[in-house]
PDB file of N, CA and C in Angstrom:
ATOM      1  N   UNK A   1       0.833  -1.190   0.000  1.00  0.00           N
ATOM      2  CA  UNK A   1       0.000   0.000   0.000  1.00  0.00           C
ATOM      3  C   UNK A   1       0.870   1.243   0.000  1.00  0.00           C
ATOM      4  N   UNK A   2       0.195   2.387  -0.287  1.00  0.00           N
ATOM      5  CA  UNK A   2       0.743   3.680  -0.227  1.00  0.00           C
ATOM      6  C   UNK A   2       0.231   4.294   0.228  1.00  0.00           C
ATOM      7  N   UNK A   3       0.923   4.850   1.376  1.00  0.00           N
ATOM      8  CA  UNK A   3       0.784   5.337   3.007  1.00  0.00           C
ATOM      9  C   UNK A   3       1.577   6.965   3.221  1.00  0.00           C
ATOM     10  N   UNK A   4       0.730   7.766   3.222  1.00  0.00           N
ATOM     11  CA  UNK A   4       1.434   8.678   3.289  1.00  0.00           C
ATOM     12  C   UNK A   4       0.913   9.457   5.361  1.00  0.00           C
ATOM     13  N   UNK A   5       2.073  10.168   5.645  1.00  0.00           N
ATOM     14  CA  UNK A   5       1.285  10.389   6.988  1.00  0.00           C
ATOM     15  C   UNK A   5       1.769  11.953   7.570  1.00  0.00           C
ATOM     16  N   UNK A   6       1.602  12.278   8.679  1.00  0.00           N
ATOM     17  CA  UNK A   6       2.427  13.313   9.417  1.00  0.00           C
ATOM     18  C   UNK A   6       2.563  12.813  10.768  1.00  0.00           C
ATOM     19  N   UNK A   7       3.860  13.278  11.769  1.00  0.00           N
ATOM     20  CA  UNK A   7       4.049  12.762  12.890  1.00  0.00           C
ATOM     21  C   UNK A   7       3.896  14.713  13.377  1.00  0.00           C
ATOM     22  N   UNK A   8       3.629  14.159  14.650  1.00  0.00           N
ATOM     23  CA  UNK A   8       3.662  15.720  15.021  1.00  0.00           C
ATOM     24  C   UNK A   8       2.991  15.419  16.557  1.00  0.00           C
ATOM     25  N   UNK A   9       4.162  15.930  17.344  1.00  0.00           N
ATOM     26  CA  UNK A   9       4.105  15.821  18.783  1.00  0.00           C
ATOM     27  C   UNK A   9       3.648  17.545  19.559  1.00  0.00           C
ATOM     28  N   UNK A  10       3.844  17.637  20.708  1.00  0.00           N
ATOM     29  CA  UNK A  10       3.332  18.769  21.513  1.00  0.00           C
ATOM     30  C   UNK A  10       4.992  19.861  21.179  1.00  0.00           C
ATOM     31  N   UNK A  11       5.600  19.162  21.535  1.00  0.00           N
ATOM     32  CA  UNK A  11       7.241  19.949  21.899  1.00  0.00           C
ATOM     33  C   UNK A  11       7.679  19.481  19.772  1.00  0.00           C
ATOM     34  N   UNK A  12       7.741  19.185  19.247  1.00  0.00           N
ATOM     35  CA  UNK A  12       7.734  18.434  18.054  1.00  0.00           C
ATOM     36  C   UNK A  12       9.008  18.439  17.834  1.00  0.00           C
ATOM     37  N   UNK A  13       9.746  17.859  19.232  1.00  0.00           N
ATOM     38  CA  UNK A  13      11.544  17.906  19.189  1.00  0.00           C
ATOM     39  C   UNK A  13      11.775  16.436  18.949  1.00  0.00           C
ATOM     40  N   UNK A  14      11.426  15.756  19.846  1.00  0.00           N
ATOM     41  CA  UNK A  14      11.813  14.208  20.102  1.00  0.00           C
ATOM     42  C   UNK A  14      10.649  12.995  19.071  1.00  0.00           C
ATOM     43  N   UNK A  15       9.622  13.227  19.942  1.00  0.00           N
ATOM     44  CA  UNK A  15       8.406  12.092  19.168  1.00  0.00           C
ATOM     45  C   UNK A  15       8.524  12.407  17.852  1.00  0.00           C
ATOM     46  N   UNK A  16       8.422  13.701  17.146  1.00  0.00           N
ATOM     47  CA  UNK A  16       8.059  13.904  16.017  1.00  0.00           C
ATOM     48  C   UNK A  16       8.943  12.963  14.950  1.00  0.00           C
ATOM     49  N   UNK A  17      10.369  13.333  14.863  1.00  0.00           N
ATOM     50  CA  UNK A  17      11.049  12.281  14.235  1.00  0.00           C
ATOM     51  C   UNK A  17      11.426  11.196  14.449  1.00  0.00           C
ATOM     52  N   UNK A  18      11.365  11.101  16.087  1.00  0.00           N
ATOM     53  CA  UNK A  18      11.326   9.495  15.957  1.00  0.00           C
ATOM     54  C   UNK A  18       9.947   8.245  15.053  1.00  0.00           C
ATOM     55  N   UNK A  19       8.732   8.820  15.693  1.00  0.00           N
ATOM     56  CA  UNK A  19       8.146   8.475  15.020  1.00  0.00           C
ATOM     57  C   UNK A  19       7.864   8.587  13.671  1.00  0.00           C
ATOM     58  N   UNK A  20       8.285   9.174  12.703  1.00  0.00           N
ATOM     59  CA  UNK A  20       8.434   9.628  10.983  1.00  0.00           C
ATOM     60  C   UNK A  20       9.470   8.640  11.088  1.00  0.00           C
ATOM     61  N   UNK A  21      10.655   8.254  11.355  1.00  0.00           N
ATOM     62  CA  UNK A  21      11.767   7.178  11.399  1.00  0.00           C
ATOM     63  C   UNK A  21      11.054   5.924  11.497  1.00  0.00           C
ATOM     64  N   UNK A  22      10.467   5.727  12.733  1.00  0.00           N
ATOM     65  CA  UNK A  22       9.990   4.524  12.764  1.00  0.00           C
ATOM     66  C   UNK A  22       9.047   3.757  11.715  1.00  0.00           C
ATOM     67  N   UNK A  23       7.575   4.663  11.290  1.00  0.00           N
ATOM     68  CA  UNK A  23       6.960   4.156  10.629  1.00  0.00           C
ATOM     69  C   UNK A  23       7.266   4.037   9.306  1.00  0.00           C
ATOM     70  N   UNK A  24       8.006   4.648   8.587  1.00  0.00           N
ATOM     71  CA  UNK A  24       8.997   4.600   7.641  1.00  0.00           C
ATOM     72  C   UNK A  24       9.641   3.048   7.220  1.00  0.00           C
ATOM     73  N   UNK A  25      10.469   3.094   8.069  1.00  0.00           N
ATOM     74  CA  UNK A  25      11.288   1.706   8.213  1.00  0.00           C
ATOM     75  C   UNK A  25      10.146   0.351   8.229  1.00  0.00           C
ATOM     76  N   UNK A  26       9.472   0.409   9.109  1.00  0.00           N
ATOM     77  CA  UNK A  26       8.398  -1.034   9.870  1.00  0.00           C
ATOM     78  C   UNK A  26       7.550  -0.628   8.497  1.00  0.00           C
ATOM     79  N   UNK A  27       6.999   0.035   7.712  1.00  0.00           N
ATOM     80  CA  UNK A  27       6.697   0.352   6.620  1.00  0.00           C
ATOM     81  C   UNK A  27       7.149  -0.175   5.587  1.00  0.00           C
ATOM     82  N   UNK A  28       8.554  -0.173   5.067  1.00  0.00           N
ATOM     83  CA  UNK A  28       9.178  -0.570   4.438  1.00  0.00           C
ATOM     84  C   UNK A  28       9.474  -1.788   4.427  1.00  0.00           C
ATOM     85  N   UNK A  29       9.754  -2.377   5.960  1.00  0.00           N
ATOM     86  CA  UNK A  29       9.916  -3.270   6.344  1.00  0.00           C
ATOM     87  C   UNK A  29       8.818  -4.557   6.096  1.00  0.00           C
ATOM     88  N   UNK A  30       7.065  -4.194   5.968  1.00  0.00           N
ATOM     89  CA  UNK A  30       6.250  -4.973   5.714  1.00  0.00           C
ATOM     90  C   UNK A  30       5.715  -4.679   4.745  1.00  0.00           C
ATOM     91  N   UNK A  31       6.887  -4.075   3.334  1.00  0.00           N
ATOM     92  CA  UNK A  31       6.454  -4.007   2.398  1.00  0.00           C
ATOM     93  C   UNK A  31       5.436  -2.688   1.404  1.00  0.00           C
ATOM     94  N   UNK A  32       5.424  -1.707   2.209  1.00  0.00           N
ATOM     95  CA  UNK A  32       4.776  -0.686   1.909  1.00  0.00           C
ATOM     96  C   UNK A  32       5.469   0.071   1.428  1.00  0.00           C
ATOM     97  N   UNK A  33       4.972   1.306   0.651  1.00  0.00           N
ATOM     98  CA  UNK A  33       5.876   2.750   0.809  1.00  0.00           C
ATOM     99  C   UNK A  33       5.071   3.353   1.504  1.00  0.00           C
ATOM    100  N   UNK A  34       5.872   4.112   2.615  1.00  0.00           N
ATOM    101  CA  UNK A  34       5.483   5.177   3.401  1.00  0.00           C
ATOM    102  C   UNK A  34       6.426   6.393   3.559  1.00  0.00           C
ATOM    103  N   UNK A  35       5.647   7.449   3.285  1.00  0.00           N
ATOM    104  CA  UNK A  35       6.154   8.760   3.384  1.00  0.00           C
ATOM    105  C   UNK A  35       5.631   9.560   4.470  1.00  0.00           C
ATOM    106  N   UNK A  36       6.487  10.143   5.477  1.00  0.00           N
ATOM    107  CA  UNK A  36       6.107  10.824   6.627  1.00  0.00           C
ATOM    108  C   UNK A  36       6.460  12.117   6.851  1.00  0.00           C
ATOM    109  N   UNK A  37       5.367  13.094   6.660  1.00  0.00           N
ATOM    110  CA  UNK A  37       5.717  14.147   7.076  1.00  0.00           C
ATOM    111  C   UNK A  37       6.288  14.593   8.313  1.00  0.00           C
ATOM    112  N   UNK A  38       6.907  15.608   9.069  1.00  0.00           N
ATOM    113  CA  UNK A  38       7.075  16.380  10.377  1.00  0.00           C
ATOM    114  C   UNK A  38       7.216  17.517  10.362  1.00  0.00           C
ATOM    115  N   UNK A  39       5.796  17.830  11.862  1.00  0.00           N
ATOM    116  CA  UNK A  39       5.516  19.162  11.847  1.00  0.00           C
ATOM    117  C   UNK A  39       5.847  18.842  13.154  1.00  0.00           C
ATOM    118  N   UNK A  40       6.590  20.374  13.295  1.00  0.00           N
ATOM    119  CA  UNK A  40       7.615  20.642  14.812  1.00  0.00           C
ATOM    120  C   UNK A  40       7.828  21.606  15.007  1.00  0.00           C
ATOM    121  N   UNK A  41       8.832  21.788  15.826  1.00  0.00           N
ATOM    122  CA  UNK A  41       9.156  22.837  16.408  1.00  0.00           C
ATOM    123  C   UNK A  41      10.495  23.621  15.000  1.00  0.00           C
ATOM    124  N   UNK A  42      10.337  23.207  14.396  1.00  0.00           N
ATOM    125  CA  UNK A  42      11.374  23.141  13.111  1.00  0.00           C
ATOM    126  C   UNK A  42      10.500  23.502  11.763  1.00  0.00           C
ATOM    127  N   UNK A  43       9.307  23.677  12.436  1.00  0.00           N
ATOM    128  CA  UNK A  43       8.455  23.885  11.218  1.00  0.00           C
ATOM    129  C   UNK A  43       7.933  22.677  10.470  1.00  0.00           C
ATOM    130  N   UNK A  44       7.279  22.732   8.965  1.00  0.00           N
ATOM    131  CA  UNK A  44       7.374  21.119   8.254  1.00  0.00           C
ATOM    132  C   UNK A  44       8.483  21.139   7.816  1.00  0.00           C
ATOM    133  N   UNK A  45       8.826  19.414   8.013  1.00  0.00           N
ATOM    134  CA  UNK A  45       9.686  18.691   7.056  1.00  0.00           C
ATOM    135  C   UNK A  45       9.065  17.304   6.452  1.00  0.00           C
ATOM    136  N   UNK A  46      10.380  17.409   5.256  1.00  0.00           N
ATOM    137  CA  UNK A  46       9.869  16.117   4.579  1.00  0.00           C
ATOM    138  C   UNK A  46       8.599  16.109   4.054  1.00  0.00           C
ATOM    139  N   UNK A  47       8.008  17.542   3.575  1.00  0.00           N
ATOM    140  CA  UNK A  47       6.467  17.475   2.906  1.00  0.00           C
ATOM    141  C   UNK A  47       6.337  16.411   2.090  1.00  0.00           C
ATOM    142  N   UNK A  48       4.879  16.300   2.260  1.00  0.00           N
ATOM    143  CA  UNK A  48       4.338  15.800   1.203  1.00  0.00           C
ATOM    144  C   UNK A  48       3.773  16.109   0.060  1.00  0.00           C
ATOM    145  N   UNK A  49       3.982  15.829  -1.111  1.00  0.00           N
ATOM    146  CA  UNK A  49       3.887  16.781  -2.254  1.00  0.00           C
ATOM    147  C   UNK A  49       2.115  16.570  -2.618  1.00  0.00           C
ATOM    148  N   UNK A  50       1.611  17.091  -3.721  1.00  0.00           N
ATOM    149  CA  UNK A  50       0.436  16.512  -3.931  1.00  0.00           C
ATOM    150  C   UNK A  50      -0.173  15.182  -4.859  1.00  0.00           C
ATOM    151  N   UNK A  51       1.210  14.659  -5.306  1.00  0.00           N
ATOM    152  CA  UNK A  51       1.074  13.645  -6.202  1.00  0.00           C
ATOM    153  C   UNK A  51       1.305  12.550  -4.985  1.00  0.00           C
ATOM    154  N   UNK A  52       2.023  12.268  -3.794  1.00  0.00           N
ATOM    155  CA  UNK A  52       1.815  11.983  -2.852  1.00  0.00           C
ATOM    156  C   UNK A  52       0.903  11.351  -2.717  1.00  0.00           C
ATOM    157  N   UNK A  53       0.356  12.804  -1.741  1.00  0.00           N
ATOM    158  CA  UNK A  53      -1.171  12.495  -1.250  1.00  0.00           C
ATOM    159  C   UNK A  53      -2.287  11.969  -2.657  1.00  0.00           C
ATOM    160  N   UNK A  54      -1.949  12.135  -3.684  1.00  0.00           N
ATOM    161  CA  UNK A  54      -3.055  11.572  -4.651  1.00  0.00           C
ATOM    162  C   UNK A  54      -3.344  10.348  -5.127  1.00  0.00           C
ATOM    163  N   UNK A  55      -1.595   9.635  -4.721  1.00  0.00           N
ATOM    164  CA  UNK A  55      -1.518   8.160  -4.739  1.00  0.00           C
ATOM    165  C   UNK A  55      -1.510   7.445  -3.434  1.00  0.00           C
ATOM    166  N   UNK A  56      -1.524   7.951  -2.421  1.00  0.00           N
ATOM    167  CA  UNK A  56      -1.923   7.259  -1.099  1.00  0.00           C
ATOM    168  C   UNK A  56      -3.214   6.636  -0.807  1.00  0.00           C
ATOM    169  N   UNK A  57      -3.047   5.166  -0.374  1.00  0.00           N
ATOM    170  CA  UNK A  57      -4.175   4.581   0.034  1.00  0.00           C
ATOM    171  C   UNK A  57      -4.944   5.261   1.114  1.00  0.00           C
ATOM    172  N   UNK A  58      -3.942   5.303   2.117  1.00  0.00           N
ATOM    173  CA  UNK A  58      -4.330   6.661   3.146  1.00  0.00           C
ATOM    174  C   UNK A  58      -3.546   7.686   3.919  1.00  0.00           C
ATOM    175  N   UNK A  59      -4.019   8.166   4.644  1.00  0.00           N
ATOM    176  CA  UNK A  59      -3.165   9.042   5.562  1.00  0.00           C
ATOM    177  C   UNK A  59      -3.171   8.875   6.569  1.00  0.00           C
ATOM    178  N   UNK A  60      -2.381   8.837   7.307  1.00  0.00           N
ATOM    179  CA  UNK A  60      -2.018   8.316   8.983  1.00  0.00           C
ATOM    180  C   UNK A  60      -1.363   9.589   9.681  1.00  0.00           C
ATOM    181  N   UNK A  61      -2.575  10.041  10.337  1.00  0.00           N
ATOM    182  CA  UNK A  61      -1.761  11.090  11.063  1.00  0.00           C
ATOM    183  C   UNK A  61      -1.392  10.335  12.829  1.00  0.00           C
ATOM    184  N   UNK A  62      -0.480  10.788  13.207  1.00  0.00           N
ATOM    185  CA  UNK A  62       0.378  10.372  14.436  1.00  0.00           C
ATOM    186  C   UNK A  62       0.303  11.805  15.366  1.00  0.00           C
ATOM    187  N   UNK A  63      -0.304  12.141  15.796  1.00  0.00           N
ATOM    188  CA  UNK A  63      -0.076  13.475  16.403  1.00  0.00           C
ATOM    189  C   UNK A  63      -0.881  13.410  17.925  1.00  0.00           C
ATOM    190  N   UNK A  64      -0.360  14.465  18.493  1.00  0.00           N
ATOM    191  CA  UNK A  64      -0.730  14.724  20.188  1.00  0.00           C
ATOM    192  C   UNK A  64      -1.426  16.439  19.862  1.00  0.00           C
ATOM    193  N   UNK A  65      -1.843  16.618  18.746  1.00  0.00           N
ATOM    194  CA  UNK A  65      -1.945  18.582  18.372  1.00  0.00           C
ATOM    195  C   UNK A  65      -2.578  18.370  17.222  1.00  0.00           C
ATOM    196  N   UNK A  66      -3.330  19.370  16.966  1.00  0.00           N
ATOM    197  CA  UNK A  66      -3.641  20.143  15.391  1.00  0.00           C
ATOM    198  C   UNK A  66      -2.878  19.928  14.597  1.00  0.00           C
ATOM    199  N   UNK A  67      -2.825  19.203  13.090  1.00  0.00           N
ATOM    200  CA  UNK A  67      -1.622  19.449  12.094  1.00  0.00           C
ATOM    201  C   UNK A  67      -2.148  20.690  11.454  1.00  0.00           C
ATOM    202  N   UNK A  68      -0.854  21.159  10.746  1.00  0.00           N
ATOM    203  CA  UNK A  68      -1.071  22.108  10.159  1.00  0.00           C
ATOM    204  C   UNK A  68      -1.284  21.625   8.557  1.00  0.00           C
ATOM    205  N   UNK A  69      -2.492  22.474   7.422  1.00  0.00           N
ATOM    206  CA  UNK A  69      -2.263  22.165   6.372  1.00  0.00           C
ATOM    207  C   UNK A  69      -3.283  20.667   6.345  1.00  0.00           C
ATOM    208  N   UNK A  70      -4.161  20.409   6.622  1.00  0.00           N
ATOM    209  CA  UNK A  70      -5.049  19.009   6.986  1.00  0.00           C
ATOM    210  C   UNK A  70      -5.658  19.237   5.966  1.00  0.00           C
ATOM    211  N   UNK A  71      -6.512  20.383   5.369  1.00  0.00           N
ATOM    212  CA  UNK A  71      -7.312  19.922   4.519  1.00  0.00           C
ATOM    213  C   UNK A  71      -6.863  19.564   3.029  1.00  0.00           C
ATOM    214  N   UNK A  72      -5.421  19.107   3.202  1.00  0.00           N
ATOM    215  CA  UNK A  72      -4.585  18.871   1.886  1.00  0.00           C
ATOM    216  C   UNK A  72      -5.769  16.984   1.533  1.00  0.00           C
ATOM    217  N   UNK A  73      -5.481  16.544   2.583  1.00  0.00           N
ATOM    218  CA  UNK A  73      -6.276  15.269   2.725  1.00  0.00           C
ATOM    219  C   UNK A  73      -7.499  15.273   2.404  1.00  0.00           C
ATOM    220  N   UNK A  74      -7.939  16.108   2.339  1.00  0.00           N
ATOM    221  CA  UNK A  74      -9.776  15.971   1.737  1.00  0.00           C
ATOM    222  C   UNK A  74      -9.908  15.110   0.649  1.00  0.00           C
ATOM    223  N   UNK A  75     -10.980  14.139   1.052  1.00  0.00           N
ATOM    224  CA  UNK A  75     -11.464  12.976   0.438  1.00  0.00           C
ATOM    225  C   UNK A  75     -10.337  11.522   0.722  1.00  0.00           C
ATOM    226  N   UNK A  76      -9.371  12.059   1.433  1.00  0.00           N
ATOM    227  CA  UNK A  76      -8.908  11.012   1.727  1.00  0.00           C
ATOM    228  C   UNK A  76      -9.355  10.275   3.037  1.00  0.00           C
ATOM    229  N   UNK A  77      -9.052   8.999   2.911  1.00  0.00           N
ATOM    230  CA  UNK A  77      -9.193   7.841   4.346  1.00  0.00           C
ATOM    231  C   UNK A  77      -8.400   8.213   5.128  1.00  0.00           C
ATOM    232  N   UNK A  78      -8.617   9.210   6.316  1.00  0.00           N
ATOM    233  CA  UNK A  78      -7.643   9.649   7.507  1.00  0.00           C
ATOM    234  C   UNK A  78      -7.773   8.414   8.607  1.00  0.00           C
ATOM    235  N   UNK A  79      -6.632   8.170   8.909  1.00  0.00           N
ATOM    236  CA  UNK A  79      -6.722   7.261  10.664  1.00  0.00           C
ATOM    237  C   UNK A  79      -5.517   8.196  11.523  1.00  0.00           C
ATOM    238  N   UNK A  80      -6.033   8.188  12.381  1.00  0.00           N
ATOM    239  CA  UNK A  80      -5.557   9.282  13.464  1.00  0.00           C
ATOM    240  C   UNK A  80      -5.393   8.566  14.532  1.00  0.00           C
ATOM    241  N   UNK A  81      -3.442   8.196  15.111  1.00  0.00           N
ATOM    242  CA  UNK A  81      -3.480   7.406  16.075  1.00  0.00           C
ATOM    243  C   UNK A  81      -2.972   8.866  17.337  1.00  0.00           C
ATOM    244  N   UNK A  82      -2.254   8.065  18.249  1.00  0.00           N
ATOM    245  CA  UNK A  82      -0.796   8.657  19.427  1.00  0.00           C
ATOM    246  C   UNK A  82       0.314   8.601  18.594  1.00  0.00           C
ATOM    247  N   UNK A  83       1.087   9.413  18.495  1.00  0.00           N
ATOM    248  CA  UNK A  83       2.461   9.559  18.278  1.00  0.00           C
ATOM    249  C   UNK A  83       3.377   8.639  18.884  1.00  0.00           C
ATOM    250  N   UNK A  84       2.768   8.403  20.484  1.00  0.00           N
ATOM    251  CA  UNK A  84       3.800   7.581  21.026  1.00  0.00           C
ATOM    252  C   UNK A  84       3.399   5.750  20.869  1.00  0.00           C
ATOM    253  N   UNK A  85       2.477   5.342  20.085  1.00  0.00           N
ATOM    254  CA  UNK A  85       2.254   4.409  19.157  1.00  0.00           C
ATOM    255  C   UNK A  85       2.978   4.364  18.246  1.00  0.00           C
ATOM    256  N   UNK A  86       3.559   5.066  17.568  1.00  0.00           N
ATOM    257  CA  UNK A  86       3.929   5.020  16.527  1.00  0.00           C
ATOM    258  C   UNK A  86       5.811   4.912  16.736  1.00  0.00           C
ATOM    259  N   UNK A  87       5.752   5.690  17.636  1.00  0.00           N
ATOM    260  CA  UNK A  87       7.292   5.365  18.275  1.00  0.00           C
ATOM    261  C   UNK A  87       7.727   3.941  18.997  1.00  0.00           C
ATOM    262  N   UNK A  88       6.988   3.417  19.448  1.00  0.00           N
ATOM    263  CA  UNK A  88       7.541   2.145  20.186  1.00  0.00           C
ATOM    264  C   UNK A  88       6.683   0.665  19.277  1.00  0.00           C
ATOM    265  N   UNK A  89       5.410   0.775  18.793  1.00  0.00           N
ATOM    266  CA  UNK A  89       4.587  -0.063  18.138  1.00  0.00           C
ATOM    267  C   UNK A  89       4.041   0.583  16.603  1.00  0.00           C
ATOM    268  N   UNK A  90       5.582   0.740  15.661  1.00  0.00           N
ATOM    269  CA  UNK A  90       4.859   1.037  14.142  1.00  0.00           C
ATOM    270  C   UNK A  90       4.679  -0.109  13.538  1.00  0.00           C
ATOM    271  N   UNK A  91       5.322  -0.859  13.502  1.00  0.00           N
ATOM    272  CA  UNK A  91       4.789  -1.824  13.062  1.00  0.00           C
ATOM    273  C   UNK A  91       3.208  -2.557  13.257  1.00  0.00           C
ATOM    274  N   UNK A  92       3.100  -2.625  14.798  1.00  0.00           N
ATOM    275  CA  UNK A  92       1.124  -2.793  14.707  1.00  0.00           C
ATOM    276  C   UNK A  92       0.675  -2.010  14.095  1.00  0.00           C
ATOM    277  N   UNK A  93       0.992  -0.547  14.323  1.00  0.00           N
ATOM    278  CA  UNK A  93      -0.021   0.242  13.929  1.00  0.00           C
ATOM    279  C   UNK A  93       0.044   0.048  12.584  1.00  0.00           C
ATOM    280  N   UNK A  94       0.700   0.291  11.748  1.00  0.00           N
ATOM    281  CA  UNK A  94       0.453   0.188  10.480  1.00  0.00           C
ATOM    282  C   UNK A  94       0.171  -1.314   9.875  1.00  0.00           C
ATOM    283  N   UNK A  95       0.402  -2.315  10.545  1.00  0.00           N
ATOM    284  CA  UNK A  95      -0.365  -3.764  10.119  1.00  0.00           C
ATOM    285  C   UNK A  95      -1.883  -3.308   9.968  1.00  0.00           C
ATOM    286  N   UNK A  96      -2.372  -2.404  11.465  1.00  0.00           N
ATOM    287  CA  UNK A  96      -3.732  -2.795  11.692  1.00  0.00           C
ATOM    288  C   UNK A  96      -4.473  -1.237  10.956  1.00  0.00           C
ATOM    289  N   UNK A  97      -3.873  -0.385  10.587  1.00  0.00           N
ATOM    290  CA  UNK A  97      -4.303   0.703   9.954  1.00  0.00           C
ATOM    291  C   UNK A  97      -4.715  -0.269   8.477  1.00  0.00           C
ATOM    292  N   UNK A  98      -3.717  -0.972   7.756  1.00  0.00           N
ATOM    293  CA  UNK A  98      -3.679  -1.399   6.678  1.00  0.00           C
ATOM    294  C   UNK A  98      -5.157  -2.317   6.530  1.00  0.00           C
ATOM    295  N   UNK A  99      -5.319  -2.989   7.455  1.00  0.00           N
ATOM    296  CA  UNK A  99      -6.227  -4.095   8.323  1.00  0.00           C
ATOM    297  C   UNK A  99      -7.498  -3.346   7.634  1.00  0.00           C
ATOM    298  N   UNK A 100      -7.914  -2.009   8.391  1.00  0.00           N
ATOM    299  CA  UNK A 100      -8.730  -1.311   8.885  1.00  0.00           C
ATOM    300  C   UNK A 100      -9.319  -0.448   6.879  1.00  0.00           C
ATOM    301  N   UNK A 101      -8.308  -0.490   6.307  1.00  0.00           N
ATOM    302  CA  UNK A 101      -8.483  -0.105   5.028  1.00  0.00           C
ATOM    303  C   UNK A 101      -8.725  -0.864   4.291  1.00  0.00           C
ATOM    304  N   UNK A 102      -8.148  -2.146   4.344  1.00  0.00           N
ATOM    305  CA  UNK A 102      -8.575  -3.047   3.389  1.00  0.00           C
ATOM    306  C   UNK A 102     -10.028  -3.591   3.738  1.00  0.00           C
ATOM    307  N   UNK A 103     -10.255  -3.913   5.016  1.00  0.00           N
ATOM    308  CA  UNK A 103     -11.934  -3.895   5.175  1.00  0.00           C
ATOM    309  C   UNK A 103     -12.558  -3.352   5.151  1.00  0.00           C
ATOM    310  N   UNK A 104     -12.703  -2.007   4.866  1.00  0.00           N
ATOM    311  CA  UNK A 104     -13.037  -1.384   4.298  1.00  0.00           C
ATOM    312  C   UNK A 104     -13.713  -1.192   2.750  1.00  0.00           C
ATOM    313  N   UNK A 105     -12.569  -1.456   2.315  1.00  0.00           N
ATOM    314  CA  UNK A 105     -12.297  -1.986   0.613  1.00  0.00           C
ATOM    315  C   UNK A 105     -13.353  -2.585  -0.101  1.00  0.00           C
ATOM    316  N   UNK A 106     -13.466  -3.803   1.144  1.00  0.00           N
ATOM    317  CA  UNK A 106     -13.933  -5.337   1.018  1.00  0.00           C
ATOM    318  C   UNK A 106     -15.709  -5.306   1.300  1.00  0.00           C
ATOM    319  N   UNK A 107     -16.002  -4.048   2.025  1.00  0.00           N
ATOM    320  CA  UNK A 107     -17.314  -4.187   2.180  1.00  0.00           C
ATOM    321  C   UNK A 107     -18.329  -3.911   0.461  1.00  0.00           C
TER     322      UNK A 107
END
């Protein structure tokens, strides 16, 4: 699948890129492409362009805050977890996000 997301914590020093690192990798790792935005204290990085978001199955936002720039996603399948999910358990999460889309699909 093609997974595009944003990580974005309160302080958006620490969680933010760890988690964009993590789900990335465990992403990659079970075969996906995933692209992760971060919005921080650094401003965005690593945007997402709009051809991106136009080929994404969905969007996974990871955040503890407001993202900035959300209604880029309109009409897309948003799932909205914890950030700190995404830092210690990306791999579930994105098994069961994937889970959650494909049954979707299927109805």
């Amino acid at each position: 699948m093609n997974i595009v997301g944003v990580t974005s914590c309160i302080a958006g020093l620490a969680h933010t890129p760890m988690a964009a690192k993590m789900l990335e990798k465990e992403g990659k790792r079970l075969g996906h492409r995933v692209k992760i935005e971060q919005q921080g204290a650094m401003g965005i990085m690593d945007r997402i362009s709009a051809q991106d978001i136009a080929e994404a199955d969905f969007v996974l936002i990871a955040a503890d805050r407001t993202i900035e720039e959300e209604e880029r996603f309109a009409g897309k399948t948003i799932i909205r977890v914890k950030i700190g999910q995404c830092v210690s358990h990306a791999a579930d999460v994105i098994t069961k996000c994937v889970a959650a889309v494909e049954s979707r699909r299927n109805k």
